[in-house]
Protein backbone atom coordinates (compact mmCIF):
# COMPACT_ATOMS: atom_id res chain seq x y z
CA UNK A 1 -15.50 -46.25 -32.62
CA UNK A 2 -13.81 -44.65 -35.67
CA UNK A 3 -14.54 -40.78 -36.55
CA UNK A 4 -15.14 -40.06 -40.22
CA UNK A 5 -13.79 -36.83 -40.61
CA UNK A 6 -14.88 -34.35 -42.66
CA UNK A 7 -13.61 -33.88 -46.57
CA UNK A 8 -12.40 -29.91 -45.56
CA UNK A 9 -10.27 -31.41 -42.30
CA UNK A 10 -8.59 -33.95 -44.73
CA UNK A 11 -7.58 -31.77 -47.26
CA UNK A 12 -6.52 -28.89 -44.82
CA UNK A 13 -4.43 -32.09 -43.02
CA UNK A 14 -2.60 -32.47 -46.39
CA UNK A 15 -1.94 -28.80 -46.85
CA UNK A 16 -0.61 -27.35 -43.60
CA UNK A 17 -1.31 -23.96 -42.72
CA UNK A 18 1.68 -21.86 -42.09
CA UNK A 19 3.52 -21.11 -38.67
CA UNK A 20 1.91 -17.86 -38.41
CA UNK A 21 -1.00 -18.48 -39.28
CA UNK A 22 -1.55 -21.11 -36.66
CA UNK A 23 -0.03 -19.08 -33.89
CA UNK A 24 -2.65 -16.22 -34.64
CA UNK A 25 -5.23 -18.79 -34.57
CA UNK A 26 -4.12 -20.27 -31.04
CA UNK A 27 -3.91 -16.70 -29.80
CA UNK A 28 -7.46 -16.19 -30.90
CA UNK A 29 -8.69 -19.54 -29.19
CA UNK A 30 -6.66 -18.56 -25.82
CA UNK A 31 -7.99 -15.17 -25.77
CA UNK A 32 -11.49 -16.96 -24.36
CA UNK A 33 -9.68 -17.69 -21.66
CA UNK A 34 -11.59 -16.44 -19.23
CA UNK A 35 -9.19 -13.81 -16.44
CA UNK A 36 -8.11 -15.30 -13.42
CA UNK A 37 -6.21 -14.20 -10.07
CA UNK A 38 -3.13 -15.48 -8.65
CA UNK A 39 -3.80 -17.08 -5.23
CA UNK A 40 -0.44 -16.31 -4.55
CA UNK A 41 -0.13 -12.80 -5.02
CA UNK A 42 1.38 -10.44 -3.13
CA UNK A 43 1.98 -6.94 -3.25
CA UNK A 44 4.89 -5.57 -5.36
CA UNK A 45 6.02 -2.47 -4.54
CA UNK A 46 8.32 -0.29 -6.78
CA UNK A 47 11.40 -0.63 -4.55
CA UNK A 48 11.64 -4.38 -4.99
CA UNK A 49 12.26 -4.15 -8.61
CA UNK A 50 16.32 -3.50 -9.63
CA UNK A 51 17.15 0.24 -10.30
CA UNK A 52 17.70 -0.88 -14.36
CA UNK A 53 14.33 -2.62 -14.66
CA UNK A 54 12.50 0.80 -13.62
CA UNK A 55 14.53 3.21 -15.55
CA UNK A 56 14.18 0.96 -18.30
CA UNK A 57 10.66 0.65 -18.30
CA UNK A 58 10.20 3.90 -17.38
CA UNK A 59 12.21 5.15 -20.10
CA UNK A 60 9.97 3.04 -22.50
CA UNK A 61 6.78 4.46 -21.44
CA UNK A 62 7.85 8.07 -21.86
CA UNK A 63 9.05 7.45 -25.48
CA UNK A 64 5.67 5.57 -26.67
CA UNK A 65 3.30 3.03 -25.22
CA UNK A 66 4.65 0.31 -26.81
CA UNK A 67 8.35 0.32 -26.64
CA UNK A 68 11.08 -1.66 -25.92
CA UNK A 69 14.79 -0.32 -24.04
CA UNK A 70 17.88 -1.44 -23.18
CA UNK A 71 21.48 -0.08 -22.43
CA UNK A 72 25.07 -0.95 -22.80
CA UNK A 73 28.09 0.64 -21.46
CA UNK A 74 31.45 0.31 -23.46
CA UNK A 75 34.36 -0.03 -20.88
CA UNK A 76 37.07 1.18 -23.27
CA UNK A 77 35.13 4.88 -23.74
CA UNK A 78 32.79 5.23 -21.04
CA UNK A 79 30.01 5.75 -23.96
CA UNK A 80 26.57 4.53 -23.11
CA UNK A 81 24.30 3.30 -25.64
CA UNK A 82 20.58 3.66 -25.33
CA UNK A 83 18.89 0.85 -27.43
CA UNK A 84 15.37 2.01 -28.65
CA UNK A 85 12.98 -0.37 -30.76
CA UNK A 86 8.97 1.06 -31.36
CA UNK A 87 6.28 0.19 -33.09
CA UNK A 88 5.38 3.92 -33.35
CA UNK A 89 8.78 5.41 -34.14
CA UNK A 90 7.36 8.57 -35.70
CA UNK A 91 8.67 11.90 -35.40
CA UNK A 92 7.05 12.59 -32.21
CA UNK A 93 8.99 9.34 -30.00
CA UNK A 94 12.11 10.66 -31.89
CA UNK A 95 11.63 14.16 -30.48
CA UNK A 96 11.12 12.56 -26.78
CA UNK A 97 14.26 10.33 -27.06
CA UNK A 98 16.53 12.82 -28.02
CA UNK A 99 15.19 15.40 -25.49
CA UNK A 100 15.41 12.73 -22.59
CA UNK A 101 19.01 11.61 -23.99
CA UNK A 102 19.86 15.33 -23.89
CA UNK A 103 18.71 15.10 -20.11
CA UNK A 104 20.47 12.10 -19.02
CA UNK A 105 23.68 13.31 -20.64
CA UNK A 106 23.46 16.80 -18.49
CA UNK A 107 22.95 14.65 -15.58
CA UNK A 108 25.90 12.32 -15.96
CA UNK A 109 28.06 15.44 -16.46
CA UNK A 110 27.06 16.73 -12.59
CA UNK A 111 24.62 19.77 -11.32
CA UNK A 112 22.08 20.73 -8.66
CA UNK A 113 19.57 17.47 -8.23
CA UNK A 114 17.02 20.03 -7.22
CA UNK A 115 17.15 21.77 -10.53
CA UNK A 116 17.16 18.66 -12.77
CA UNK A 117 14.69 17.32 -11.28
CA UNK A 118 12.19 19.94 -12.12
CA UNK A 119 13.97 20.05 -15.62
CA UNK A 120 12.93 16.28 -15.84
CA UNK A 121 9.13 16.57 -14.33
CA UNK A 122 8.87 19.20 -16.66
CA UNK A 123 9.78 16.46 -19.37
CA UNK A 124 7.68 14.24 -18.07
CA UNK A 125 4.37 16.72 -17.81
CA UNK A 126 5.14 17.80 -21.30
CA UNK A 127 5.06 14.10 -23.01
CA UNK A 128 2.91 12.73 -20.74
CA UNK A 129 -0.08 15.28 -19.86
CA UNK A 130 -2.21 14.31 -23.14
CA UNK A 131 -1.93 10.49 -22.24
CA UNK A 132 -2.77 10.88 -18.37
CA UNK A 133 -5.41 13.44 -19.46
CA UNK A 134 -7.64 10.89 -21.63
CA UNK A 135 -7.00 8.36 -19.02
CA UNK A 136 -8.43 10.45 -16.03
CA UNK A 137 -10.76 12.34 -18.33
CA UNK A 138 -12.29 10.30 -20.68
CA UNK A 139 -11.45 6.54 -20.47
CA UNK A 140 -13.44 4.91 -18.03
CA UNK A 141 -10.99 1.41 -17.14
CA UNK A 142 -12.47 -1.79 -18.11
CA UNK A 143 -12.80 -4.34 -15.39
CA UNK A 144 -13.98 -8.28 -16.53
CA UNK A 145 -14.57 -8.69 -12.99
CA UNK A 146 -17.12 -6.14 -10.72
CA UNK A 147 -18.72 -6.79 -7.36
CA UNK A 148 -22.05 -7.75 -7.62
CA UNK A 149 -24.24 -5.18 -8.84
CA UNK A 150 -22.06 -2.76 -8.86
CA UNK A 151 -22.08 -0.44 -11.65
CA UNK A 152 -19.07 0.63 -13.51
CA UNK A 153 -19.76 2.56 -16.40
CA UNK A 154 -18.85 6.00 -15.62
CA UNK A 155 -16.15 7.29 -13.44
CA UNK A 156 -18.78 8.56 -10.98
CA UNK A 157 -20.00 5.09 -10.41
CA UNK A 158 -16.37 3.62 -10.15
CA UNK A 159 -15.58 5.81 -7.70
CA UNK A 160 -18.59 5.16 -5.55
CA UNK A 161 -17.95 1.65 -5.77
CA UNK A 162 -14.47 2.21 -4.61
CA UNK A 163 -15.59 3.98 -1.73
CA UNK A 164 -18.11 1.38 -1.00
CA UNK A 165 -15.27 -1.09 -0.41
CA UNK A 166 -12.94 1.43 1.38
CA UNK A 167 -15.90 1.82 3.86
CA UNK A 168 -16.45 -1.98 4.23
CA UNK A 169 -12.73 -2.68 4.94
CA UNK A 170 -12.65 0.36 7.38
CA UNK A 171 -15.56 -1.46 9.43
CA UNK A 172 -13.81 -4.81 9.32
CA UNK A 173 -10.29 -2.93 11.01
CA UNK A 174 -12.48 -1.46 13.52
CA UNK A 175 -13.92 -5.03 14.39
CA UNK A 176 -11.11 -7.05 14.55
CA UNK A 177 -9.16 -3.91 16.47
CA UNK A 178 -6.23 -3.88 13.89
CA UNK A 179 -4.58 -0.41 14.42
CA UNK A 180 -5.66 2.05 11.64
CA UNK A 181 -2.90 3.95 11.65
CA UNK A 182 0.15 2.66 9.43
CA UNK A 183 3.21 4.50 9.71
CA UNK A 184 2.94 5.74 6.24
CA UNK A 185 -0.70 6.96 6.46
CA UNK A 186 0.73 8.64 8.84
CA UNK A 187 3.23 10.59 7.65
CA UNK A 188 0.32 11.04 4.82
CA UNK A 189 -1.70 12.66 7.19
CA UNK A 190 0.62 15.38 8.14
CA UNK A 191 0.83 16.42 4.55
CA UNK A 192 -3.01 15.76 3.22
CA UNK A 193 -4.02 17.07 6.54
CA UNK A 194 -6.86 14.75 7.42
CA UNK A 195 -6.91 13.36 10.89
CA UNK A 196 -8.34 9.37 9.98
CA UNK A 197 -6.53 6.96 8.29
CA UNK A 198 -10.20 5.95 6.06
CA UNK A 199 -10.98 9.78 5.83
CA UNK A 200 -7.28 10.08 3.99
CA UNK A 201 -8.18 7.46 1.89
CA UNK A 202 -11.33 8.75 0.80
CA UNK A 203 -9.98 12.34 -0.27
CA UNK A 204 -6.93 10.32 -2.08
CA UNK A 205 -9.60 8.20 -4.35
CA UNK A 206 -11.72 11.25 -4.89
CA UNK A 207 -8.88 12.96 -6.12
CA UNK A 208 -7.14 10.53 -8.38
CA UNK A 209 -10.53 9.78 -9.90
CA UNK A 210 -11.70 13.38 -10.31
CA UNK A 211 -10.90 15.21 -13.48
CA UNK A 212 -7.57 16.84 -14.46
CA UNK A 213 -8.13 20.64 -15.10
CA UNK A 214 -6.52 21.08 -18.38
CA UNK A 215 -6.51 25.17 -17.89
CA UNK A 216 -4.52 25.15 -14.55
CA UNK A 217 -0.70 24.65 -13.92
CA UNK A 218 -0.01 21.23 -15.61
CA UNK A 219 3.18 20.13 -13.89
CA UNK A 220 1.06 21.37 -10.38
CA UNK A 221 -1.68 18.86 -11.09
CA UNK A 222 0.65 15.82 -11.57
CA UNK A 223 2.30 17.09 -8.44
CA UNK A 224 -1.26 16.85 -6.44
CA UNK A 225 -2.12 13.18 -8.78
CA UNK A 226 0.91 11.54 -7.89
CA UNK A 227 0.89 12.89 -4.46
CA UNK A 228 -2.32 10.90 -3.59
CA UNK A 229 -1.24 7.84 -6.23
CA UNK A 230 1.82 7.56 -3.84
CA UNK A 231 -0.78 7.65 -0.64
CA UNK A 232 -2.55 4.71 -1.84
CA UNK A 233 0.16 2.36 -2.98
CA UNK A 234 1.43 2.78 0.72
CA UNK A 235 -1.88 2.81 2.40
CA UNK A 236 -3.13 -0.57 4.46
CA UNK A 237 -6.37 -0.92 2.16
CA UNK A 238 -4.16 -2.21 -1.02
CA UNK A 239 -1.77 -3.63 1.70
CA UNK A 240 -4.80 -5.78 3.19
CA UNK A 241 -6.11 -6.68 -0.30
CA UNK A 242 -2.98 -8.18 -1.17
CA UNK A 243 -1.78 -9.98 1.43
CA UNK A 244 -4.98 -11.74 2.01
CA UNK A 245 -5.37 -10.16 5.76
CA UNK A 246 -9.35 -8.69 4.89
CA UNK A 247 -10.94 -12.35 4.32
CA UNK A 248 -14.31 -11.40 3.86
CA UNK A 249 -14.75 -10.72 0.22
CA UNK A 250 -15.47 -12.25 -2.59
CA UNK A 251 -13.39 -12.62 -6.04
CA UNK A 252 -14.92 -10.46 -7.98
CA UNK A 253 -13.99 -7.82 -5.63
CA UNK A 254 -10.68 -8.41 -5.26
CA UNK A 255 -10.23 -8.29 -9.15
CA UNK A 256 -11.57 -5.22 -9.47
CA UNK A 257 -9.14 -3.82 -6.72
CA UNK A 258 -6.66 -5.34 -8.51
CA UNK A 259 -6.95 -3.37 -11.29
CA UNK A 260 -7.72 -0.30 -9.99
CA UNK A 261 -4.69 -0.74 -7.83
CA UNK A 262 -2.71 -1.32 -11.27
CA UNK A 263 -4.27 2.23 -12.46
CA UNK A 264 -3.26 4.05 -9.60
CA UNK A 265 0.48 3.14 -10.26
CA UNK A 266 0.42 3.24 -13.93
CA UNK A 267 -0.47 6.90 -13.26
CA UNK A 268 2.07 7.28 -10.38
CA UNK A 269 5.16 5.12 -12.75
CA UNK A 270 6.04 8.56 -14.62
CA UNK A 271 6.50 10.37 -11.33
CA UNK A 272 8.61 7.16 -10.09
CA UNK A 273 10.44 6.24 -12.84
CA UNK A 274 12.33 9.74 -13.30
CA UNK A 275 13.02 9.71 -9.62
CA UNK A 276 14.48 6.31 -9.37
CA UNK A 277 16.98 7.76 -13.22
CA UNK A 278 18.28 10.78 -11.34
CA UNK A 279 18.27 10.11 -7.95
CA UNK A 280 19.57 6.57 -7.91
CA UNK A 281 19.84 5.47 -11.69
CA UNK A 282 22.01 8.06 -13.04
CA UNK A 283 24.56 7.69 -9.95
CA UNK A 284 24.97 4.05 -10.56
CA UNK A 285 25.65 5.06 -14.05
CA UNK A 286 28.31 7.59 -13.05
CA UNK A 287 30.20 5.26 -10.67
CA UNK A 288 29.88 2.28 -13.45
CA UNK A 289 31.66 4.78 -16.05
CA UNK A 290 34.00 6.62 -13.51
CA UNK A 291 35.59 2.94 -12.75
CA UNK A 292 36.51 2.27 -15.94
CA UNK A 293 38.01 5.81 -16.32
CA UNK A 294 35.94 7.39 -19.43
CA UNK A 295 34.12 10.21 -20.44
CA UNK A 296 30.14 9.93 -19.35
CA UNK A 297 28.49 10.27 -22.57
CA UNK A 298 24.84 8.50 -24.21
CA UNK A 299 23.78 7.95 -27.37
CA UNK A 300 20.74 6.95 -28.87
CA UNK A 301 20.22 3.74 -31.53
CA UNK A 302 16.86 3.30 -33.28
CA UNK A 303 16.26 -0.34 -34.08
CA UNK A 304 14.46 -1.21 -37.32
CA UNK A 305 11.17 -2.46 -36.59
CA UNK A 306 8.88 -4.24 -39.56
CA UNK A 307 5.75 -3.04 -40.51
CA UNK A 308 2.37 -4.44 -39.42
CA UNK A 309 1.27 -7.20 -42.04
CA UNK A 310 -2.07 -9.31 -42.58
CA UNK A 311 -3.09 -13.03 -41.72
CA UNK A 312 -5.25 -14.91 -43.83
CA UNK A 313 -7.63 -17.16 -41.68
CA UNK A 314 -8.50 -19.58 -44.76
CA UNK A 315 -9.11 -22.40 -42.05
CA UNK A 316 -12.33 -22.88 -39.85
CA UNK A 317 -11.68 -22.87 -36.34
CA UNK A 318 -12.75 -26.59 -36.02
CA UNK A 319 -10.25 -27.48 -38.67
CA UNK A 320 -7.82 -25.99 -36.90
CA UNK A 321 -8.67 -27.67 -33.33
CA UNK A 322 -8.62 -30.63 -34.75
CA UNK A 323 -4.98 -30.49 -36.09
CA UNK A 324 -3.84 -29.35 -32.80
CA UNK A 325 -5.33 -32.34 -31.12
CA UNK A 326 -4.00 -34.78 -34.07
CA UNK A 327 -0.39 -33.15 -33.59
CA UNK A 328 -0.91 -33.81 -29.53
CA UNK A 329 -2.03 -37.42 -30.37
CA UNK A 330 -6.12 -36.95 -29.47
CA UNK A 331 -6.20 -39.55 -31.97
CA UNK A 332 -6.00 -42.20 -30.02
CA UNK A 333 -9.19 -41.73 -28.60
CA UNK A 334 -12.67 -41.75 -29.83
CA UNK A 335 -14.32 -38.48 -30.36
CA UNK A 336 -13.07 -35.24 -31.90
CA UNK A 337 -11.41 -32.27 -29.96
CA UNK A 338 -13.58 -30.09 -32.35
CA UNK A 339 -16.77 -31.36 -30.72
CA UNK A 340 -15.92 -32.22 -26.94
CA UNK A 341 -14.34 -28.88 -26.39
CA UNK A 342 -16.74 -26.30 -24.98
CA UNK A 343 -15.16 -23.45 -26.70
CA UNK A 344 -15.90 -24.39 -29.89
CA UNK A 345 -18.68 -22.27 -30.75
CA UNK A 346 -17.48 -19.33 -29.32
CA UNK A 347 -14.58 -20.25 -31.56
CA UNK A 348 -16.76 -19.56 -34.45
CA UNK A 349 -17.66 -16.11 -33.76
CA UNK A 350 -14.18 -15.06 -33.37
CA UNK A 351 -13.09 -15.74 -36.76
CA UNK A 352 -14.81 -17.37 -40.07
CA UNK A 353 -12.79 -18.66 -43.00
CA UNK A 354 -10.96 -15.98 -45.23
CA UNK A 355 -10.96 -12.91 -43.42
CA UNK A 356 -7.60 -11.36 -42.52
CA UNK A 357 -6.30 -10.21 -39.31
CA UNK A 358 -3.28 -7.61 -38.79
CA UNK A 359 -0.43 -8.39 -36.68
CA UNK A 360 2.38 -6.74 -35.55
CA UNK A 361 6.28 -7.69 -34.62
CA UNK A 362 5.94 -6.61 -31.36
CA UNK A 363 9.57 -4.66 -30.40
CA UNK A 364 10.89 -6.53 -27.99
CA UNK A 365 11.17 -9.24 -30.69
CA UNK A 366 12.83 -7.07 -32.77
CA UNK A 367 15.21 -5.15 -30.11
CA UNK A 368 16.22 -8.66 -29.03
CA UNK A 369 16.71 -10.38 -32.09
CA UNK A 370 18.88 -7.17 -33.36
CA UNK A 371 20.43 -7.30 -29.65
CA UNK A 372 21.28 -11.31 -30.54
CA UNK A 373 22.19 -11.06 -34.00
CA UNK A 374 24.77 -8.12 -34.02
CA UNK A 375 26.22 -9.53 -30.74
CA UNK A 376 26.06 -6.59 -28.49
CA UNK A 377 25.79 -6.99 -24.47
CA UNK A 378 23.06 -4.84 -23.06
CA UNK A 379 23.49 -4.34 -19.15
CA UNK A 380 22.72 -7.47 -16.90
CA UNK A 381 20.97 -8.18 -20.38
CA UNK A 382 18.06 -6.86 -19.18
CA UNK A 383 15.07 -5.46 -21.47
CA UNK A 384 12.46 -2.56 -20.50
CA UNK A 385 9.67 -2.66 -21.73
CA UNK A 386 6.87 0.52 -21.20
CA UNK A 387 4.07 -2.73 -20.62
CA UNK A 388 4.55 -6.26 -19.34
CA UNK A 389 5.75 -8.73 -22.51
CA UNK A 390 2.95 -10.72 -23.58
CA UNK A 391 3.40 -14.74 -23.08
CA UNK A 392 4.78 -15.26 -26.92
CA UNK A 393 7.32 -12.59 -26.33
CA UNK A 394 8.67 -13.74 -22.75
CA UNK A 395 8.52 -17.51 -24.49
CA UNK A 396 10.27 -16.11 -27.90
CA UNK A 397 12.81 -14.67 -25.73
CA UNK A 398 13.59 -17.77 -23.24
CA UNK A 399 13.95 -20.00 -26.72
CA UNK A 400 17.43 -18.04 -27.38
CA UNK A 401 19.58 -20.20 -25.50
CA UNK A 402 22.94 -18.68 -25.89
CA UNK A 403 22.08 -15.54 -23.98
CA UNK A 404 19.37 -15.16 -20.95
CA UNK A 405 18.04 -12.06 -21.45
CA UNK A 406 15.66 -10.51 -18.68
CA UNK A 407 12.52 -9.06 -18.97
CA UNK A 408 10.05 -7.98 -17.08
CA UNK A 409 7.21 -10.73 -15.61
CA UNK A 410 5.06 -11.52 -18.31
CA UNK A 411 1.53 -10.33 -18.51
CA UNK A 412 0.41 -13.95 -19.38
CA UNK A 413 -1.93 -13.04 -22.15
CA UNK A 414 -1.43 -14.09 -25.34
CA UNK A 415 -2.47 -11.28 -28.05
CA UNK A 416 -3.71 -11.88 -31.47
CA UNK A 417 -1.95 -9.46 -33.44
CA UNK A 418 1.73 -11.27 -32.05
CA UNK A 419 3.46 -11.95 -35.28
CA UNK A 420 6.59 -13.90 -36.67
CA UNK A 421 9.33 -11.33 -37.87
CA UNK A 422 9.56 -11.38 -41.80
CA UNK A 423 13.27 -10.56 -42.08
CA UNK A 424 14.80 -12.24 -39.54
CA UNK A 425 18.47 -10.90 -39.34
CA UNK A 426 20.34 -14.08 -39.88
CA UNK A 427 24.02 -13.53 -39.20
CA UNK A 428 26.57 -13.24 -36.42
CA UNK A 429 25.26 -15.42 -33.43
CA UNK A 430 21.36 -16.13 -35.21
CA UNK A 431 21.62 -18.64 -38.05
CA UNK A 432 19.03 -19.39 -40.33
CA UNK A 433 18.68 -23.08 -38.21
CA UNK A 434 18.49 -21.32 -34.95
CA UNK A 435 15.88 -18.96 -36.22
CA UNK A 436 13.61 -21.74 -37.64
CA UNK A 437 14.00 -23.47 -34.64
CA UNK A 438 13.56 -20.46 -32.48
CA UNK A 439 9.97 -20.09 -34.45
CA UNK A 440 9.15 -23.59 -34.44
CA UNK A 441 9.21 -23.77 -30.26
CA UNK A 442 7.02 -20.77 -30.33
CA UNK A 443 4.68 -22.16 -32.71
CA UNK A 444 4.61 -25.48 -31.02
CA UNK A 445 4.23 -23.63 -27.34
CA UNK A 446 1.25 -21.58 -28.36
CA UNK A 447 -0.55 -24.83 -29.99
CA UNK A 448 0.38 -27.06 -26.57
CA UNK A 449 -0.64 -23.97 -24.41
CA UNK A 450 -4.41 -23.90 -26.77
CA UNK A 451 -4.89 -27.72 -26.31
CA UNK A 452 -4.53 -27.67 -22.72
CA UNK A 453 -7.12 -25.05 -22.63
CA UNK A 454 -9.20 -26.63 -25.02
CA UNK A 455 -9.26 -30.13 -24.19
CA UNK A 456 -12.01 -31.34 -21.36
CA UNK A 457 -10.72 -32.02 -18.09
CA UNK A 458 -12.57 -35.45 -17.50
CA UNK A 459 -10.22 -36.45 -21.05
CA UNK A 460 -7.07 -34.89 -20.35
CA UNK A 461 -6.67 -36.37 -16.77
CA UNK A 462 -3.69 -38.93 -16.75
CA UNK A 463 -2.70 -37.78 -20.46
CA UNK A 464 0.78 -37.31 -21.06
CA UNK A 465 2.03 -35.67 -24.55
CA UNK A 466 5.01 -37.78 -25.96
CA UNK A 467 5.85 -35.54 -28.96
CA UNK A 468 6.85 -32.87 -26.47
C-alpha cells in the first residue's frame, strides 16, 4: 500500500539539511538509548593499560576536564614535544601546563624520586583539590540504574546502599566458603588496621564517601582518599562484581556498582597517574632520549581549538527519521519509519523545529586533525585524552586511513553538542577530498548507527543495507 507523505517531508526531501545538522539530530535520537552493560566485562585494572596511555590521560585530566595530549620525541635533539589541544584553554590550564612541563623537565634532568614526588602530589593537590572537593562534597553521582528501592539522592543514602550490598556479598563468601582474605586486603589490613576483610571494606566506603575537610592539611586528605580508593580497586567485592563470581544479583545492581566503582578510580587516577610519569613514565622517557644521544628537554604546543557554534534544528524529528530510513532504503516497504518506531514521540520532546543547539569541536578532533595535517608523529601515535572519546570521535579518528592513531576505548555514547570542525586545515597530508570524505563517513555512521536503533526489530530482521 503506498504512503502519501506529508507536503513538509517532500519539500525538506528536496532541500537537504546539512551534514551537521543531521549528525546533531542523530546524536539527539541515540541519546534515548536507553544504558546498557557489557556481558563481557571484566575488570580493568590500571596496570594493564601501556605506561603512555596513563601519563597521557593523566596529563589531560590535570590540565582541564576536557583535554586532549599527545607527545613526540625528535631523535636528532632529544627535544620532547608535549601536544596540548582544550576546549577551556584559559589562563588557568596554561598556568597548569607550564608548571607540570616545568616538573617533567626537572625530572628528566635526574634527582631524589622521594623529593619529586612530593613536589608532584603537591601539583596535583593544588590543581586538583577544588575539583575532587565538589565531587566528594557536593555532587551526589547520577546512576540510571539503582537497586530496587533503593534511594540515591544524597550521599548518606548512597552510602548506605553501598553498604547494603557489601553486607550481602560478605554473606554470600561466607556461604559458599570462598576465603575472605585476598592477599591484597591483606596487606590492607596491616595498614588500615582492621582485622576482617568486610570490616576493611566498610571503613574504606565510609571514608571515600565522607566529606573532605577543606580546613585540614589538603595534600594529607588526598593521601587518606586515595589510600582507601586504592583498597577498593584491589579488594574481592569489585573483583567478584566483575568477574561474574557473586551470581545472585540483579542488573540494576551491578550497574550501580559499576559506576560507583568508576568514581572510586576517577578519584584515585590523579594519585596514579603522577606515579606511573615519575616512577615509570619519565624513565622510559630518559632511556628513549639517552639512546639517541640528546639533551632531555620538553616543550609545550597549544593547538588552536574553534569556538563553540550553534545548530539550527529547522526540521521536525519525524522529517528527519524519515530521510534516514529513505537514505537506508525503508522505502521499499509499506509503512513509515516515522510511525513504526517507538521513539518517535519521545523524539518530539527533545527538540521542536527552529530552536538552536550549541556544539562544540571536541579536541581530540582538533589535536588530531592538526597532528594529520602538519605531518608530525606523536609516540606509538597514541592520544590521551582526560575522559573516554565519545563514539563520533573514536569513528572520526578510525576514518583517517593513512595513519592509525590510538585512543583510548570509546565511551560509546554519542553526545549532542559533537560538531564538524569549521576550518578544517587542508594542507600537507589532509586535502580538501579527504576531509569531505572524512565528514561524509561520519555523517553517514551516525545516521546508520540511529536507524538501527530506530527501526523495529520484527522489520529489520533479515534486512541488509546495500548503499553501505
Amino acid at each position: 500500500m503506498e504512503t502519501t507523505l506529508p507536503q513538509t517531508i517532500a519539500t525538506t526531501t528536496i532541500n537537504p539539511m546539512s551534514d551537521q545538522m543531521r549528525i546533531t539530530a542523530s546524536s539527539l535520537l541515540l541519546s534515548l538509548e536507553r544504558p546498557h552493560l557489557d556481558i563481557n566485562r571484566k575488570l580493568r585494572t590500571p596496570e594493564d593499560e601501556t605506561k603512555l596511555s596513563t601519563m597521557l590521560h593523566w596529563i589531560s585530566n590535570v590540565i582541564s576536564s576536557n583535554t586532549a595530549a599527545a607527545l613526540s620525541h625528535d631523535s636528532s635533539s632529544g627535544r620532547l614535544t608535549l601536544y596540548l589541544c582544550s576546549d577551556s584553554a584559559h589562563e588557568a590550564s596554561k598556568n597548569n601546563a607550564t608548571r607540570l612541563s616545568d616538573l617533567m623537565r626537572k625530572s628528566l634532568s635526574g634527582g631524589n624520586q622521594s623529593d619529586q614526588e612530593d613536589e608532584y602530589l603537591a601539583f596535583v593537590t593544588d590543581v586538583c583539590w577544588e575539583r575532587i572537593l565538589n565531587k566528594v562534597n557536593h555532587r551526589v553521582p547520577r546512576f540510571p540504574n539503582v537497586p530496587r528501592g533503593a534511594d540515591v539522592s544524597t550521599m548518606a543514602s548512597v552510602l548506605e546502599t553501598i553498604i547494603g550490598l557489601a553486607e550481602a556479598w560478605n554473606a554470600w563468601r561466607l556461604r559458599t566458603g570462598i576465603p575472605e582474605n585476598s592477599t591484597q586486603i591483606m596487606k590492607m589490613k596491616q595498614t588500615l588496621n582492621h582485622s576482617q576483610s568486610f570490616d576493611t571494606l566498610k571503613h574504606c566506603f565510609e571514608q571515600v564517601f565522607r566529606p573532605l575537610d577543606d580546613t585540614e592539611d589538603h595534600l594529607q586528605e588526598l593521601r587518606r582518599l586515595w589510600r582507601c580508593c586504592y583498597a577498593l580497586l584491589k579488594s574481592d567485592f569489585f573483583i567478584d562484581i566483575f568477574n561474574s563470581r557473586w551470581k545472585r544479583y540483579s542488573a540494576n545492581e551491578t550497574w550501580f556498582l559499576c559506576r560507583v566503582y568508576r568514581r572510586i578510580w576517577r578519584l584515585y587516577s590523579y594519585r596514579r597517574g603522577a606515579d606511573v610519569l615519575l616512577h615509570r613514565g619519565i624513565p622510559h622517557l630518559i632511556s628513549i632520549i639517552t639512546q639517541s644521544g640528546g639533551t632531555p628537554d620538553i616543550t609545550v604546543c597549544w593547538v588552536p581549538h574553534e569556538s563553540a557554534s550553534t545548530v539550527h534544528m529547522d526540521v521536525h524529528p519525524d522529517q528527519l527519521i524519515f530521510q534516514i530510513g529513505q537514505s537506508r532504503c525503508w522505502s521499499h516497504y509499506s509503512g513509515d519509519l516515522s510511525q513504526d518506531s517507538q521513539y518517535t514521540s519521545e523524539a518530539r520532546n527533545l527538540w521542536s523545529r527552529n530552536e538552536t543547539r550549541t556544539v562544540h569541536v571536541h579536541p581530540m578532533v582538533s589535536l588530531v586533525n592538526f597532528l594529520y595535517s602538519s605531518g608530525i608523529r606523536v609516540m606509538e601515535n597514541r592520544i590521551g585524552t582526560s575522559r573516554r572519546p565519545c563514539d563520533l570521535c573514536h569513528y572520526y579518528t578510525r576514518s583517517i586511513r593513512l595513519w592509525n592513531f590510538r585512543c583510548a576505548r570509546s565511551s560509546g555514547k554519542f553526545r549532542v553538542d559533537w560538531a564538524i570542525p569549521r576550518t578544517l586545515p587542508v594542507g600537507g597530508l589532509l586535502t580538501r577530498d579527504d576531509a569531505e570524505r572524512i565528514i561524509e563517513e561520519v555523517r553517514r555512521y551516525a545516521e546508520s548507527t540511529a536507524f538501527d536503533f530506530l527501526t523495529p526489530s520484527w522489520r529489520y530482521m533479515g534486512y541488509y543495507d546495500h548503499t553501505l
